[in-house]
Every structure is written in C-alpha cells, then in structure tokens.
Protein backbone atom coordinates (compact mmCIF):
# COMPACT_ATOMS: atom_id res chain seq x y z
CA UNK A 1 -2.63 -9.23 -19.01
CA UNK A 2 -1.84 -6.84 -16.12
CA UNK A 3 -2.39 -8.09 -12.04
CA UNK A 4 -4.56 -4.84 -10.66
CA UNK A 5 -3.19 -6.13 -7.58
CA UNK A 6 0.22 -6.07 -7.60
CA UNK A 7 0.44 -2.78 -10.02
CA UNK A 8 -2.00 -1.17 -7.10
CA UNK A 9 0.71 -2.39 -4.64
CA UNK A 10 3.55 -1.23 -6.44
CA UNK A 11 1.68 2.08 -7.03
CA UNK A 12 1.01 2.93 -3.24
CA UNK A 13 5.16 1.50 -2.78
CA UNK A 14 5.78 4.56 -5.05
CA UNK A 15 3.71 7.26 -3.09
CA UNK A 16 5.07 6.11 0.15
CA UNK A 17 8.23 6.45 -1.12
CA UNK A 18 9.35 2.96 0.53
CA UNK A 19 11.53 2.61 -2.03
CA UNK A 20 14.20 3.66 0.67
CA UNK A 21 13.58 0.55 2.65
CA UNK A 22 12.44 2.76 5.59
CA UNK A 23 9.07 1.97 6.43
CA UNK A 24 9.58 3.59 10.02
CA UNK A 25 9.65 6.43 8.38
CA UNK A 26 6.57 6.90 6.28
CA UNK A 27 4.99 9.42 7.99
CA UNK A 28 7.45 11.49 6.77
CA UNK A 29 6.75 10.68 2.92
CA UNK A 30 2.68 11.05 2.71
CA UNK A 31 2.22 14.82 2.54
CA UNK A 32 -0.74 16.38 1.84
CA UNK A 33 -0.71 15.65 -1.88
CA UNK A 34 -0.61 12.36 -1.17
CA UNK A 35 -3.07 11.76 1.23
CA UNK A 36 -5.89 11.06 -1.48
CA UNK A 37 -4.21 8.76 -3.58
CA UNK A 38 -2.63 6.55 -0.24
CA UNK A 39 -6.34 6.63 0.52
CA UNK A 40 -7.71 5.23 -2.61
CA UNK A 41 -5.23 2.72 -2.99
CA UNK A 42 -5.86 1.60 0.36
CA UNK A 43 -9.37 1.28 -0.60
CA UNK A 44 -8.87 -0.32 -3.82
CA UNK A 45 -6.79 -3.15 -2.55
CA UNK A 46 -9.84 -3.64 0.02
CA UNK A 47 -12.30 -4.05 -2.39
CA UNK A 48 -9.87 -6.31 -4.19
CA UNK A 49 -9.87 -8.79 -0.74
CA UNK A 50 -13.67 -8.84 -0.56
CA UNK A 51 -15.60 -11.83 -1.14
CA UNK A 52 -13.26 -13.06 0.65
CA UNK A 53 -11.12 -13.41 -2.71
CA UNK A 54 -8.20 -15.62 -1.59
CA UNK A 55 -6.01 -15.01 -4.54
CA UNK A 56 -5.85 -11.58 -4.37
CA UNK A 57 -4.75 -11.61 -0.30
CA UNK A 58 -2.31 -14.29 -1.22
CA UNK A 59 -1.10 -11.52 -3.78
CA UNK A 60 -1.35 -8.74 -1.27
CA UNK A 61 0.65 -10.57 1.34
CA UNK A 62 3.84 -12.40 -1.05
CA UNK A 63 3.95 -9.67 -3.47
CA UNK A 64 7.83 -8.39 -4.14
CA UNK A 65 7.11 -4.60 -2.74
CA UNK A 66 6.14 -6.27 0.86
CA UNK A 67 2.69 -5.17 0.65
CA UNK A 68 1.41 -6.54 4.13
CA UNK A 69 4.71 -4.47 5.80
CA UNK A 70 3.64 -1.20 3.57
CA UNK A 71 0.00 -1.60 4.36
CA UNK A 72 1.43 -2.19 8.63
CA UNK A 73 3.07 0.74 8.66
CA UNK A 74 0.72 2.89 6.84
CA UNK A 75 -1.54 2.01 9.69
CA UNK A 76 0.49 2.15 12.50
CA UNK A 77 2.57 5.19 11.75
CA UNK A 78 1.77 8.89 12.95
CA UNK A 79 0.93 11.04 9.77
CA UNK A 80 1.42 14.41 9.92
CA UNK A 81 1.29 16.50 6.96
C-alpha cells in the first residue's frame, strides 16, 4: 500500500530542496526545470483535497515533511528563475 499523499508531499519536499530546513529560501531552489513538476504536484495534492476529502488535508497538514509550511512558502515566496 503506498499514501499518494504523503509520497506527493515528500516528492515536491525534494524539488524544493527544503531538505535544508530553509523554506525562506525557496525561491532560490525552483529553477526553471522545476517549475513544471512544483506545478503538478501542487495540482495533484489539490485534486487530492477535493470533495472536500478530509483525510487527505489531515495528511497534507500533519505529514513529517511540513507540507502546509512547504505549500506557504511556495505561495508566498518571490520565484525567479
């Protein structure tokens, strides 16, 4: 059994390279290569909330790679690639 969910969530962790615990600083890991994938991720783990499904935005929001925080900061962070 694999959780889409949380192996989405620990995907886009991977491509934002959050892994250094620097979410400030995101901008600075999304180049243009990884614009696309950030995107579809981001997608996917929309269609995963719709409906509303409530387990997978419980799993979205207490998942181990703090993907509520990743998700934040994608948002609120100037990209610039």
């Amino acid at each position: 059994n694999y959780n889409l969910v949380c192996e989405t969530l620990k995907f886009l962790d991977a491509v934002c390279g959050s892994q250094t615990g620097l979410l400030g600083l995101l901008g600075n890991y999304i180049n243009e290569d990884k614009v696309d994938l950030t995107n579809q991720a981001l997608i996917t783990l929309t269609e995963y909330c719709q409906g509303p499904c409530h387990d997978n935005q419980d799993a979205i929001v207490n998942h181990e790679s703090n993907g509520i925080d990743i998700i934040i900061a994608i948002v609120l962070n100037d990209m610039t690639p």
